[in-house]
PDB file of N, CA and C in Angstrom:
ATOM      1  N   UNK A   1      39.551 103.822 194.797  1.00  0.00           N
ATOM      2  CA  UNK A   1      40.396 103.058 195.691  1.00  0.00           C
ATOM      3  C   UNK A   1      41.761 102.873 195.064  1.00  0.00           C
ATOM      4  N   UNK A   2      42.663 103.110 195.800  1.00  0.00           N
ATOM      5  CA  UNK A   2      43.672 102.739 195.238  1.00  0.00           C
ATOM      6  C   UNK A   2      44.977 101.690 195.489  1.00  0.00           C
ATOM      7  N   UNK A   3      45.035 101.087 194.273  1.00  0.00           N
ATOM      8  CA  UNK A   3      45.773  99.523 194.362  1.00  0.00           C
ATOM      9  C   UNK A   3      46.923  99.662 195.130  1.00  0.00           C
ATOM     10  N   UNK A   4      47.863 100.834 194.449  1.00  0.00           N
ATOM     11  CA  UNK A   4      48.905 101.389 195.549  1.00  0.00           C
ATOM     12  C   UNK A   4      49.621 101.897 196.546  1.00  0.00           C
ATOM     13  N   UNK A   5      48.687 101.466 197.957  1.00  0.00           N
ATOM     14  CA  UNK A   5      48.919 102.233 198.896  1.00  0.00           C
ATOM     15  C   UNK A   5      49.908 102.901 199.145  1.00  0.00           C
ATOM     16  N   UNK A   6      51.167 102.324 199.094  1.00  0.00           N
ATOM     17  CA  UNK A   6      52.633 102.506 200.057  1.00  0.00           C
ATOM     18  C   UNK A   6      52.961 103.369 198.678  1.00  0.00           C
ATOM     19  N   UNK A   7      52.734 103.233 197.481  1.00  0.00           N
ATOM     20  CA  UNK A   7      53.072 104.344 196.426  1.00  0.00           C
ATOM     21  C   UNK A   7      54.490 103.661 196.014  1.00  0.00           C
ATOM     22  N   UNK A   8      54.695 102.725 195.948  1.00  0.00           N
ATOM     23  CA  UNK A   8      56.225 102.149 195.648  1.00  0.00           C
ATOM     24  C   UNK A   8      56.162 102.245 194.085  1.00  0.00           C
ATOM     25  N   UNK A   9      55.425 101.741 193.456  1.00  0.00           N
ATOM     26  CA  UNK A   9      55.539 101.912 191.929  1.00  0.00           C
ATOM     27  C   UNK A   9      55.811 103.087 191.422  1.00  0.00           C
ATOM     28  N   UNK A  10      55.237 104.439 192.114  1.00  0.00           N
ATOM     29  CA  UNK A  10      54.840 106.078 191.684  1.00  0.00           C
ATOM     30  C   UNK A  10      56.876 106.471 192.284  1.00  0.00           C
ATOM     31  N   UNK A  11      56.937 106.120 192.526  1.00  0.00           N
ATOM     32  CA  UNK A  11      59.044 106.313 192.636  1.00  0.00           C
ATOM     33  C   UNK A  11      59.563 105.951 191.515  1.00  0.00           C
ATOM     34  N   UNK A  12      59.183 104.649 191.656  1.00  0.00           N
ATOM     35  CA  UNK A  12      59.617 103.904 190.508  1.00  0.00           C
ATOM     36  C   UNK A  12      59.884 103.929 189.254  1.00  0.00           C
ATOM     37  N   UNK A  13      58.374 104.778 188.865  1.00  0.00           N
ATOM     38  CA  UNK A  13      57.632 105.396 187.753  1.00  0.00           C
ATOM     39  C   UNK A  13      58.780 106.428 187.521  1.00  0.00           C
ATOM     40  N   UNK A  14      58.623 107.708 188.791  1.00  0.00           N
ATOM     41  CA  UNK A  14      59.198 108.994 188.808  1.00  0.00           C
ATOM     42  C   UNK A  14      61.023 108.556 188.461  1.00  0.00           C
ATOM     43  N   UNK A  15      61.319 108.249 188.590  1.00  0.00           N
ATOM     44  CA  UNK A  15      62.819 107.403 188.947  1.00  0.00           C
ATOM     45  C   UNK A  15      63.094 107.308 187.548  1.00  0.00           C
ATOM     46  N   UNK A  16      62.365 106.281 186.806  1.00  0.00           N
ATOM     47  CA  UNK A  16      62.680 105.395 185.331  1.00  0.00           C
ATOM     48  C   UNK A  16      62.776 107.211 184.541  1.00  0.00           C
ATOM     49  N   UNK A  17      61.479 108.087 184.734  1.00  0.00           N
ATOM     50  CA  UNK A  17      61.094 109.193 184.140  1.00  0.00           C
ATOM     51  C   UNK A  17      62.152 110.239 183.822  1.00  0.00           C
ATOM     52  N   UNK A  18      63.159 110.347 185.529  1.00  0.00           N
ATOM     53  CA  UNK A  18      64.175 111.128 185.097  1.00  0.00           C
ATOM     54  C   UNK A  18      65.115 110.417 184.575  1.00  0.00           C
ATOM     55  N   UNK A  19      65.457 109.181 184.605  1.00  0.00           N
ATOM     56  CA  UNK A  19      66.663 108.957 184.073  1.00  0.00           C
ATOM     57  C   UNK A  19      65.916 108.538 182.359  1.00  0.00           C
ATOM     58  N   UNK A  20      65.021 108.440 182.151  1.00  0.00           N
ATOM     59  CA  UNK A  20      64.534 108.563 180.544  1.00  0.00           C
ATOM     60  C   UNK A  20      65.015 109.962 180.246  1.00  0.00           C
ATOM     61  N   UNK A  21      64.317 111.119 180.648  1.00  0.00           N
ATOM     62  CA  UNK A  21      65.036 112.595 180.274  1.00  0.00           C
ATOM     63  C   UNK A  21      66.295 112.644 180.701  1.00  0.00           C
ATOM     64  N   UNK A  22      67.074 112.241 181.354  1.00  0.00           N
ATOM     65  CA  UNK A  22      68.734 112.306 181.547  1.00  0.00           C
ATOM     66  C   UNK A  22      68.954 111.680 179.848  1.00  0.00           C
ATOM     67  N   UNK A  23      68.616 110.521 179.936  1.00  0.00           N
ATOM     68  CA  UNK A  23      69.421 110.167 178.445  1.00  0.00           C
ATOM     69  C   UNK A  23      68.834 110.816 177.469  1.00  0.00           C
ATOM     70  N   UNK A  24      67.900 111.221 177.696  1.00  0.00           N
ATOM     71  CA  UNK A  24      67.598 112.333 176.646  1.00  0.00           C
ATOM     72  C   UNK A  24      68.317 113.101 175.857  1.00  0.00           C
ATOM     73  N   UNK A  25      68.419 113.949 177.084  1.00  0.00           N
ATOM     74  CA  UNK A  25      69.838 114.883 176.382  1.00  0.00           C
ATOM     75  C   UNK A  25      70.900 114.499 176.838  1.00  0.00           C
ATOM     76  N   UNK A  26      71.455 113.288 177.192  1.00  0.00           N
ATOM     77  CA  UNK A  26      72.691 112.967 176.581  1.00  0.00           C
ATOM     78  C   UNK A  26      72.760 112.619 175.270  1.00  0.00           C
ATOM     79  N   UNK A  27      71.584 111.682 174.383  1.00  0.00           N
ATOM     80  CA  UNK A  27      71.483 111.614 173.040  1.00  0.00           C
ATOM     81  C   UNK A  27      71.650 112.818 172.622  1.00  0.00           C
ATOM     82  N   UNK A  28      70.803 113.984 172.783  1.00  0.00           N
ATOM     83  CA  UNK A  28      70.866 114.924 172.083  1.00  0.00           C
ATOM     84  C   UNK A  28      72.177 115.856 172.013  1.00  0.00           C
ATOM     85  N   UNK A  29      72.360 115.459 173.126  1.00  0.00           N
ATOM     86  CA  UNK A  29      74.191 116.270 173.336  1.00  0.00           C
ATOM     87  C   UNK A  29      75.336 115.245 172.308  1.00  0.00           C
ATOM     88  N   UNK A  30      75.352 114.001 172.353  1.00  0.00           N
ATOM     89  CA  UNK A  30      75.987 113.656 171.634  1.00  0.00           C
ATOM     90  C   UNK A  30      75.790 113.601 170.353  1.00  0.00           C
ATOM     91  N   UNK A  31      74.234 113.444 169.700  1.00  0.00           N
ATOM     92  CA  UNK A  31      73.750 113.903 168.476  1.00  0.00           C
ATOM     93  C   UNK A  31      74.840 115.153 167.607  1.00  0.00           C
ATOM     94  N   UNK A  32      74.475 116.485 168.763  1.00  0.00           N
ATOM     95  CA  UNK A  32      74.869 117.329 168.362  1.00  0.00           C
ATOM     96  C   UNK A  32      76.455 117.283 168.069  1.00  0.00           C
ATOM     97  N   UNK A  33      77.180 116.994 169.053  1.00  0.00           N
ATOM     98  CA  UNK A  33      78.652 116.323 169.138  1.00  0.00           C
ATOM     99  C   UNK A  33      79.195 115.920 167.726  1.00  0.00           C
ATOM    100  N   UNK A  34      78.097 114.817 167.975  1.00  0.00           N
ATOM    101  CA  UNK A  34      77.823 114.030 166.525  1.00  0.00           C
ATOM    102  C   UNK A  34      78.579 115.017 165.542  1.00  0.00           C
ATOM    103  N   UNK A  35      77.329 115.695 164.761  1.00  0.00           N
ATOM    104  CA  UNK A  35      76.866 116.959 163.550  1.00  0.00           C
ATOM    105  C   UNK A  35      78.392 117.781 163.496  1.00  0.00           C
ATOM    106  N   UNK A  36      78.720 117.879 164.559  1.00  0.00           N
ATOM    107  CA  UNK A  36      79.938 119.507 164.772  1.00  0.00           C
ATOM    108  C   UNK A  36      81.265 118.380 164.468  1.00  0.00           C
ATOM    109  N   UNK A  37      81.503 117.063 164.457  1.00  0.00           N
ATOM    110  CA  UNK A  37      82.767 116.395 164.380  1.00  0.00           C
ATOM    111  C   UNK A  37      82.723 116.140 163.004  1.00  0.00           C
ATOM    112  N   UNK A  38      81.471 115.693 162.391  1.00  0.00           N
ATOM    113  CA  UNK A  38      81.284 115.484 161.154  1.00  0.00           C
ATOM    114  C   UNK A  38      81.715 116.835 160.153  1.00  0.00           C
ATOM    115  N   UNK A  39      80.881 117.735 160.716  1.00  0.00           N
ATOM    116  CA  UNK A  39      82.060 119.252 159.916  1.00  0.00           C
ATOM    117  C   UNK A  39      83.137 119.247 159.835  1.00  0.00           C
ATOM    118  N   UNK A  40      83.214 119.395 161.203  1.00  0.00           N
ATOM    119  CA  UNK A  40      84.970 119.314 161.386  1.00  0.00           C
ATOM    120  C   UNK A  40      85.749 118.757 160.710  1.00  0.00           C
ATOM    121  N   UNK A  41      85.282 116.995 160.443  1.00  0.00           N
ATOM    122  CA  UNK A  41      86.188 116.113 159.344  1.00  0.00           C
ATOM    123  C   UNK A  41      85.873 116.479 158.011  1.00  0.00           C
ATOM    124  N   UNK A  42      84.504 116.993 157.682  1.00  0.00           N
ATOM    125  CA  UNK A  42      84.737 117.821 156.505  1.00  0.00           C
ATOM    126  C   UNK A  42      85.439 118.566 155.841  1.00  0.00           C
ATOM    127  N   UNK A  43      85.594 119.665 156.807  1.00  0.00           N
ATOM    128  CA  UNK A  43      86.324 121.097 157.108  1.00  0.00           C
ATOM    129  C   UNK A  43      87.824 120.602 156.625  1.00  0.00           C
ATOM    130  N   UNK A  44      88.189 119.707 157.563  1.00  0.00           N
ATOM    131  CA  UNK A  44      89.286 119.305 157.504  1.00  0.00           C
ATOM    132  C   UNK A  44      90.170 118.578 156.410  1.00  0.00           C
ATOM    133  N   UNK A  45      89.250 117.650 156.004  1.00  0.00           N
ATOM    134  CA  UNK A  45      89.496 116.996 154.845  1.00  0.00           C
ATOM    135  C   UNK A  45      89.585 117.686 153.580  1.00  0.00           C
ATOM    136  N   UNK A  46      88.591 118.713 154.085  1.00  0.00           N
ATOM    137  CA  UNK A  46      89.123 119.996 152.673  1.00  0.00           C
ATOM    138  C   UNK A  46      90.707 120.587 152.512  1.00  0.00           C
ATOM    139  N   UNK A  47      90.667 121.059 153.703  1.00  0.00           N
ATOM    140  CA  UNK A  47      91.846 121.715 153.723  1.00  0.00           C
ATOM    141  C   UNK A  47      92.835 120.712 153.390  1.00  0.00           C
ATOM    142  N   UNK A  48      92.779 119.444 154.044  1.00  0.00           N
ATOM    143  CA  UNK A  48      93.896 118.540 153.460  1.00  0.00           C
ATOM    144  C   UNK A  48      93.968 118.416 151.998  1.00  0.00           C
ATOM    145  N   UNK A  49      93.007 118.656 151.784  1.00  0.00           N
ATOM    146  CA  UNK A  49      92.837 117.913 149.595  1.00  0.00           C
ATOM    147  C   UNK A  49      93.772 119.624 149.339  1.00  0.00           C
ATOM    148  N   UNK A  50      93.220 120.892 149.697  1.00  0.00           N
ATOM    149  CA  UNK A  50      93.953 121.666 149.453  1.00  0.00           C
ATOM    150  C   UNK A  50      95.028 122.207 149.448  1.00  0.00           C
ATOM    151  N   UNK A  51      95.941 121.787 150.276  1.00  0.00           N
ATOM    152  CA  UNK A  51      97.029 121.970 150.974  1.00  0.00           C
ATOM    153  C   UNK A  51      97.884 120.557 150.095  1.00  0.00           C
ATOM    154  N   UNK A  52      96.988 119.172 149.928  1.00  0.00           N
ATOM    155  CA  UNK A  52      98.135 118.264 148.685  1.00  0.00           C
ATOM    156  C   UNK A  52      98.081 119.138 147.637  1.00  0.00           C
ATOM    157  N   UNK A  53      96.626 119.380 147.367  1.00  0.00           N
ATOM    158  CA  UNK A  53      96.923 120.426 145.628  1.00  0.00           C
ATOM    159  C   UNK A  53      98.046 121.429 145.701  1.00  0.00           C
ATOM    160  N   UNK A  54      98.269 121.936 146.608  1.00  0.00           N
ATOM    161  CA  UNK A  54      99.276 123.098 146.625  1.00  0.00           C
ATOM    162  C   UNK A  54     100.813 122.552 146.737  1.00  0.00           C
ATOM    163  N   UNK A  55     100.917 121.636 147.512  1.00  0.00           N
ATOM    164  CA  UNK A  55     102.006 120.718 147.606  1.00  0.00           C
ATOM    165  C   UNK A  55     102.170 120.397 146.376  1.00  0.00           C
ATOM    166  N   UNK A  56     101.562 119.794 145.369  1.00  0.00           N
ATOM    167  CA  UNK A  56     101.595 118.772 144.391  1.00  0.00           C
ATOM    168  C   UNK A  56     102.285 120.339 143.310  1.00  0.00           C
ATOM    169  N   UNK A  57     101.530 121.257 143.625  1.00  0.00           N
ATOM    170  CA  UNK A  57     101.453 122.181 142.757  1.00  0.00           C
ATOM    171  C   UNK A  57     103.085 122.585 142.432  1.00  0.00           C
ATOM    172  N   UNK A  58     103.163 123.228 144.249  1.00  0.00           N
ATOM    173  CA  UNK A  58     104.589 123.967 144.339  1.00  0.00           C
ATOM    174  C   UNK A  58     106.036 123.162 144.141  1.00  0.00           C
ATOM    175  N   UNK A  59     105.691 121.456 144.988  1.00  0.00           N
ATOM    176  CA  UNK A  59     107.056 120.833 144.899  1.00  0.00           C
ATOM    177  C   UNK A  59     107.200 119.981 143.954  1.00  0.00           C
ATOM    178  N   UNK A  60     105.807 119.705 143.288  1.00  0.00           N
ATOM    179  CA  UNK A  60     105.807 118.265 142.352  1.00  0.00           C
ATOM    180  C   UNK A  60     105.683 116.973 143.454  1.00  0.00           C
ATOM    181  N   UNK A  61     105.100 117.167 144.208  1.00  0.00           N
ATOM    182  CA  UNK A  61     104.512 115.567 145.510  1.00  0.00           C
ATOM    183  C   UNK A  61     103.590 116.589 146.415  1.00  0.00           C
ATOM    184  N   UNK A  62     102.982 115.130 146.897  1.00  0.00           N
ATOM    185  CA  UNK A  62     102.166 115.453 148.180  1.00  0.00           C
ATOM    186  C   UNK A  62     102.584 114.836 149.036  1.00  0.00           C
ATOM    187  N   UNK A  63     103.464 113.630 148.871  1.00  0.00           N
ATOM    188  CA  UNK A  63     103.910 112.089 149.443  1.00  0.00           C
ATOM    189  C   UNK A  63     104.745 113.123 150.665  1.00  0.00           C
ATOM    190  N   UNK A  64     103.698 112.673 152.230  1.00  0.00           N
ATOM    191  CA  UNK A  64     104.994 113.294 153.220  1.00  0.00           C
ATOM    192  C   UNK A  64     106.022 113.001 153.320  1.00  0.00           C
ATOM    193  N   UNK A  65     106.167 111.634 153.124  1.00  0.00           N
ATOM    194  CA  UNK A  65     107.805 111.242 152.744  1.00  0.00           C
ATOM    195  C   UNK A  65     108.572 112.037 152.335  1.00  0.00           C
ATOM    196  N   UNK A  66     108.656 112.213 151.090  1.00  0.00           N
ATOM    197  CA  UNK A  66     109.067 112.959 149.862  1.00  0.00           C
ATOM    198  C   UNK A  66     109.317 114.309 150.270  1.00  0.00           C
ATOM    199  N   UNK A  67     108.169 114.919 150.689  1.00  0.00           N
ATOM    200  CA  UNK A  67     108.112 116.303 151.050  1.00  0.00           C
ATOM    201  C   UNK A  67     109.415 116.634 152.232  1.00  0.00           C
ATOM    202  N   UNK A  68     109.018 115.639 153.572  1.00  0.00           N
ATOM    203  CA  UNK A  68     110.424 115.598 154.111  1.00  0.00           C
ATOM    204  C   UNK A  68     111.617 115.492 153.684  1.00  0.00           C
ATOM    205  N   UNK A  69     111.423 114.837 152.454  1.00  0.00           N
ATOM    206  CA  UNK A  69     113.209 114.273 151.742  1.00  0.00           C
ATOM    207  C   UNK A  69     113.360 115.592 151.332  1.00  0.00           C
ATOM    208  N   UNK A  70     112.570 116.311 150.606  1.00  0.00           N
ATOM    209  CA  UNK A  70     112.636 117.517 150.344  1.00  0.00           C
ATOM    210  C   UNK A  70     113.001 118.800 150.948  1.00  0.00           C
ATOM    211  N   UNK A  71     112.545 118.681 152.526  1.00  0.00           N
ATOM    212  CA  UNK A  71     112.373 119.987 153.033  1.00  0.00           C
ATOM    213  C   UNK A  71     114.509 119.406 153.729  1.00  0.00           C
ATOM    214  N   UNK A  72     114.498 118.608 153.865  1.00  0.00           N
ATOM    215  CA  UNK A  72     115.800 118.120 154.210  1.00  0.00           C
ATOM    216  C   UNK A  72     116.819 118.619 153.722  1.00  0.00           C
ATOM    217  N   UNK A  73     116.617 118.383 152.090  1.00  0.00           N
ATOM    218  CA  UNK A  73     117.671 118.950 151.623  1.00  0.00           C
ATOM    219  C   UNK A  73     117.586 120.233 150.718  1.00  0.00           C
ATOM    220  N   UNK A  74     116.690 120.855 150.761  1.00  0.00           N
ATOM    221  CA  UNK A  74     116.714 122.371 151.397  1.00  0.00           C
ATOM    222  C   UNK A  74     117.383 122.459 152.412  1.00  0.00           C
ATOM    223  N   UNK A  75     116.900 122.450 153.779  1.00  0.00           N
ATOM    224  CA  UNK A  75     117.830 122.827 154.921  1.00  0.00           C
ATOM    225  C   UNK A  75     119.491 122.443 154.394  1.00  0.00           C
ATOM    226  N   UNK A  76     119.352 121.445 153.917  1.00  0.00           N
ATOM    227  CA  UNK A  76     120.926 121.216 153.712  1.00  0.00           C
ATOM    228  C   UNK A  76     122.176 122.363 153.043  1.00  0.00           C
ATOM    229  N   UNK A  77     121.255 122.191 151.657  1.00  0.00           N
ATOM    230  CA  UNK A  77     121.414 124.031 150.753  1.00  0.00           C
ATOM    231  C   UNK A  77     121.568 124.622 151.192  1.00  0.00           C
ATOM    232  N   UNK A  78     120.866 125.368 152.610  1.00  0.00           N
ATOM    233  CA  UNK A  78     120.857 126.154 153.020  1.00  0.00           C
ATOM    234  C   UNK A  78     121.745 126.275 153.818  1.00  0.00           C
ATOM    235  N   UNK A  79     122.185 125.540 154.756  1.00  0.00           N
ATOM    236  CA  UNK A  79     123.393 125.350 155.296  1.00  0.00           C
ATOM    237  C   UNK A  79     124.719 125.236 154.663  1.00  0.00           C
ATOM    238  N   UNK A  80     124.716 125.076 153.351  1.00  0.00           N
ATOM    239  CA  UNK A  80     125.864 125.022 152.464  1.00  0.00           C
ATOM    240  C   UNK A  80     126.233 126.714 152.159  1.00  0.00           C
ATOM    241  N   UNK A  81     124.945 127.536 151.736  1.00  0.00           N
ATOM    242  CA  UNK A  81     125.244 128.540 151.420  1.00  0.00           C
ATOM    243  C   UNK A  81     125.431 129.454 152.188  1.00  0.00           C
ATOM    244  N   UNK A  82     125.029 129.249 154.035  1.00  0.00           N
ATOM    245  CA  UNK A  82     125.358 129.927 154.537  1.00  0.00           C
ATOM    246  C   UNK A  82     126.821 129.657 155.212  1.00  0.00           C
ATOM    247  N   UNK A  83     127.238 128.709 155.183  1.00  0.00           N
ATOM    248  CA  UNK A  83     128.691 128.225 155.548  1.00  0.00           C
ATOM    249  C   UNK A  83     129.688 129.313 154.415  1.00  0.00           C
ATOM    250  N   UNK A  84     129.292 129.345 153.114  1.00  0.00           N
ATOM    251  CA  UNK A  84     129.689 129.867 152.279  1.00  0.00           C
ATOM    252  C   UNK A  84     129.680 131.380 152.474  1.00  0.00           C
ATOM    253  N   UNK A  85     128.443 131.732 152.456  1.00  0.00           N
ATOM    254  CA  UNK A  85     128.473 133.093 153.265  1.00  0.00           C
ATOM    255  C   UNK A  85     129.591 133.853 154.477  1.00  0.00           C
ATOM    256  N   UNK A  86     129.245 132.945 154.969  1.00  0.00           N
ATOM    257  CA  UNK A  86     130.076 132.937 156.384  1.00  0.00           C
ATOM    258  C   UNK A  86     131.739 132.999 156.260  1.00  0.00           C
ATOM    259  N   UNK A  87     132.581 132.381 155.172  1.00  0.00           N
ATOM    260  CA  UNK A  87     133.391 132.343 155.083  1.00  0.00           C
ATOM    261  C   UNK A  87     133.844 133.605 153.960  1.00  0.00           C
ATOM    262  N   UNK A  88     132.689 133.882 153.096  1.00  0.00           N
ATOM    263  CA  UNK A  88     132.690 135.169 152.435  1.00  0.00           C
ATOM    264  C   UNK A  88     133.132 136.368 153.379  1.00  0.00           C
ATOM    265  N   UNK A  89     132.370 136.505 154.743  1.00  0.00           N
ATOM    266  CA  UNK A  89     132.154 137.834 155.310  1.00  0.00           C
ATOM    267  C   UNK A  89     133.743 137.494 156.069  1.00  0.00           C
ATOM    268  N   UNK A  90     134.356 136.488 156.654  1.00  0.00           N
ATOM    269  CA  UNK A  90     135.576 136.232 157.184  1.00  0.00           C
ATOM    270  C   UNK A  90     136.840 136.677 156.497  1.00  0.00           C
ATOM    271  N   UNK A  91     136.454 136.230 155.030  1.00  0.00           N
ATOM    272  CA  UNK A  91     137.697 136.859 154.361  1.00  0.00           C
ATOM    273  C   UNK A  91     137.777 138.317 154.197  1.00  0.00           C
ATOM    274  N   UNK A  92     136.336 139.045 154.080  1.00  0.00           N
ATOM    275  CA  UNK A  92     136.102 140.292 154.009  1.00  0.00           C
ATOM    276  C   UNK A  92     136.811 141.156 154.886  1.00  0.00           C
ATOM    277  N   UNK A  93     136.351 140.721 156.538  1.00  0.00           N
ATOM    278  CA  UNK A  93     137.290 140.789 157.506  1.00  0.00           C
ATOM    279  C   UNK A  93     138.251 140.998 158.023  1.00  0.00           C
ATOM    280  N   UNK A  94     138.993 139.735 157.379  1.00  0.00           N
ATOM    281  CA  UNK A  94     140.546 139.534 157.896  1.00  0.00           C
ATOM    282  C   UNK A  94     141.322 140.560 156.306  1.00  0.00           C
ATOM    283  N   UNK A  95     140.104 140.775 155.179  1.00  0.00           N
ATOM    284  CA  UNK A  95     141.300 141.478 154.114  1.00  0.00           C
ATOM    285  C   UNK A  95     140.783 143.098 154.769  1.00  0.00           C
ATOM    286  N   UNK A  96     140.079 143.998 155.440  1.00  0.00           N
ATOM    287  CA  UNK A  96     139.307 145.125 155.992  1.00  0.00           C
ATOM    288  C   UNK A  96     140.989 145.031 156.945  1.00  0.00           C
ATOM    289  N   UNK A  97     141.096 143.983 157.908  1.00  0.00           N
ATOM    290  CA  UNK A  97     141.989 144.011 159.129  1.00  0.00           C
ATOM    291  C   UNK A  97     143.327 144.556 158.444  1.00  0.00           C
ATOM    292  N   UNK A  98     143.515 143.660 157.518  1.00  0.00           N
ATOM    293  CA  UNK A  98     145.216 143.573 156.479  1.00  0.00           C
ATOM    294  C   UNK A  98     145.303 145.234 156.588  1.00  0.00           C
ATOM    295  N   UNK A  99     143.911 146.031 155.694  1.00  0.00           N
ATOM    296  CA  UNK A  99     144.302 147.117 155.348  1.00  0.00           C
ATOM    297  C   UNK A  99     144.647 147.785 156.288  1.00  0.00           C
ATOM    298  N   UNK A 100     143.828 147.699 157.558  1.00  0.00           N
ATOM    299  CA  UNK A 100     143.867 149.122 158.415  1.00  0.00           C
ATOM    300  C   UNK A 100     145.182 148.452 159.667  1.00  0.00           C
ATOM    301  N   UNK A 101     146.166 147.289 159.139  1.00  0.00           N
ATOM    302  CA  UNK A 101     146.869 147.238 160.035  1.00  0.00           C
ATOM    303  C   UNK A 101     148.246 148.124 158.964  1.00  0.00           C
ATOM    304  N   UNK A 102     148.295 147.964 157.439  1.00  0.00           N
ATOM    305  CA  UNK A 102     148.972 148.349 156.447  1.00  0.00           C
ATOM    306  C   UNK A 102     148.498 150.133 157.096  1.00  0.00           C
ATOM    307  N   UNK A 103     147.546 150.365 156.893  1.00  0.00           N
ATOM    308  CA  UNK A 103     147.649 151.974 157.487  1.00  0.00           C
ATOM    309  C   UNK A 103     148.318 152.083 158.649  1.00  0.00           C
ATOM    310  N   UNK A 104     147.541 151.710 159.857  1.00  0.00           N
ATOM    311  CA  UNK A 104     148.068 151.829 160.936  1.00  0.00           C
ATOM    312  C   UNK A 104     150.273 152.048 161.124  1.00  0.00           C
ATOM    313  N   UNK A 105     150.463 150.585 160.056  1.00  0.00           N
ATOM    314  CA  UNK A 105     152.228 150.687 160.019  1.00  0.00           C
ATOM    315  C   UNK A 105     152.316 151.910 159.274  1.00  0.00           C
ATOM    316  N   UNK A 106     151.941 152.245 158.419  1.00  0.00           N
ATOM    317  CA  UNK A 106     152.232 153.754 157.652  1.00  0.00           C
ATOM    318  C   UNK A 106     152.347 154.851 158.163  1.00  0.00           C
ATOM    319  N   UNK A 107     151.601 154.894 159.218  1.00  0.00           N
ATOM    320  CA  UNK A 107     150.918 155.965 160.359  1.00  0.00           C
ATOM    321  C   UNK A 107     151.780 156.738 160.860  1.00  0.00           C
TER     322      UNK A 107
END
């Protein structure tokens, strides 16, 4: 005989059942999530320790600060020497022009 005619509990039951396996593998999906972010910050954190060692190595700092103060005035240098440049190839130029206007009057 059975207590449950109308079967309302056996939904109920079925109901609680899938949404128990729904969170299922959402645990397990985020589990996994989990595992692959944890590498990742591994992964990552390596490369960072490696990348200060190399910093520390090549400029003498790791300090981004520093490194910016650094890469700054580089660019700066660099802009000095090419201004310099630049005024190198101008005089080159205008003394190339002198000659071939000195030919040209000779001509």
């Amino acid at each position: 005989m059975n207590s449950n005619p109308n079967k309302t509990g056996t939904t109920r039951d079925a109901q609680l059942e899938q949404e128990l396996g729904a969170l299922r593998r959402q645990y397990e999906q985020l589990r996994e999530k989990q595992v692959r972010t944890e590498q990742d910050m591994a992964n990552l954190t390596s490369q960072l320790e490696g990348l200060k060692a190399q910093a520390q190595a090549e400029y003498g700092t790791s300090d981004p600060d520093e490194l910016h103060k650094l890469l700054q005035s580089k660019r700066e240098e660099n802009e000095q020497v090419v201004a310099k440049y630049r005024e190198h190839v101008q005089d080159i130029q205008a003394a190339l022009a002198a000659v071939e206007n000195r030919v040209e009057g000779e001509g």
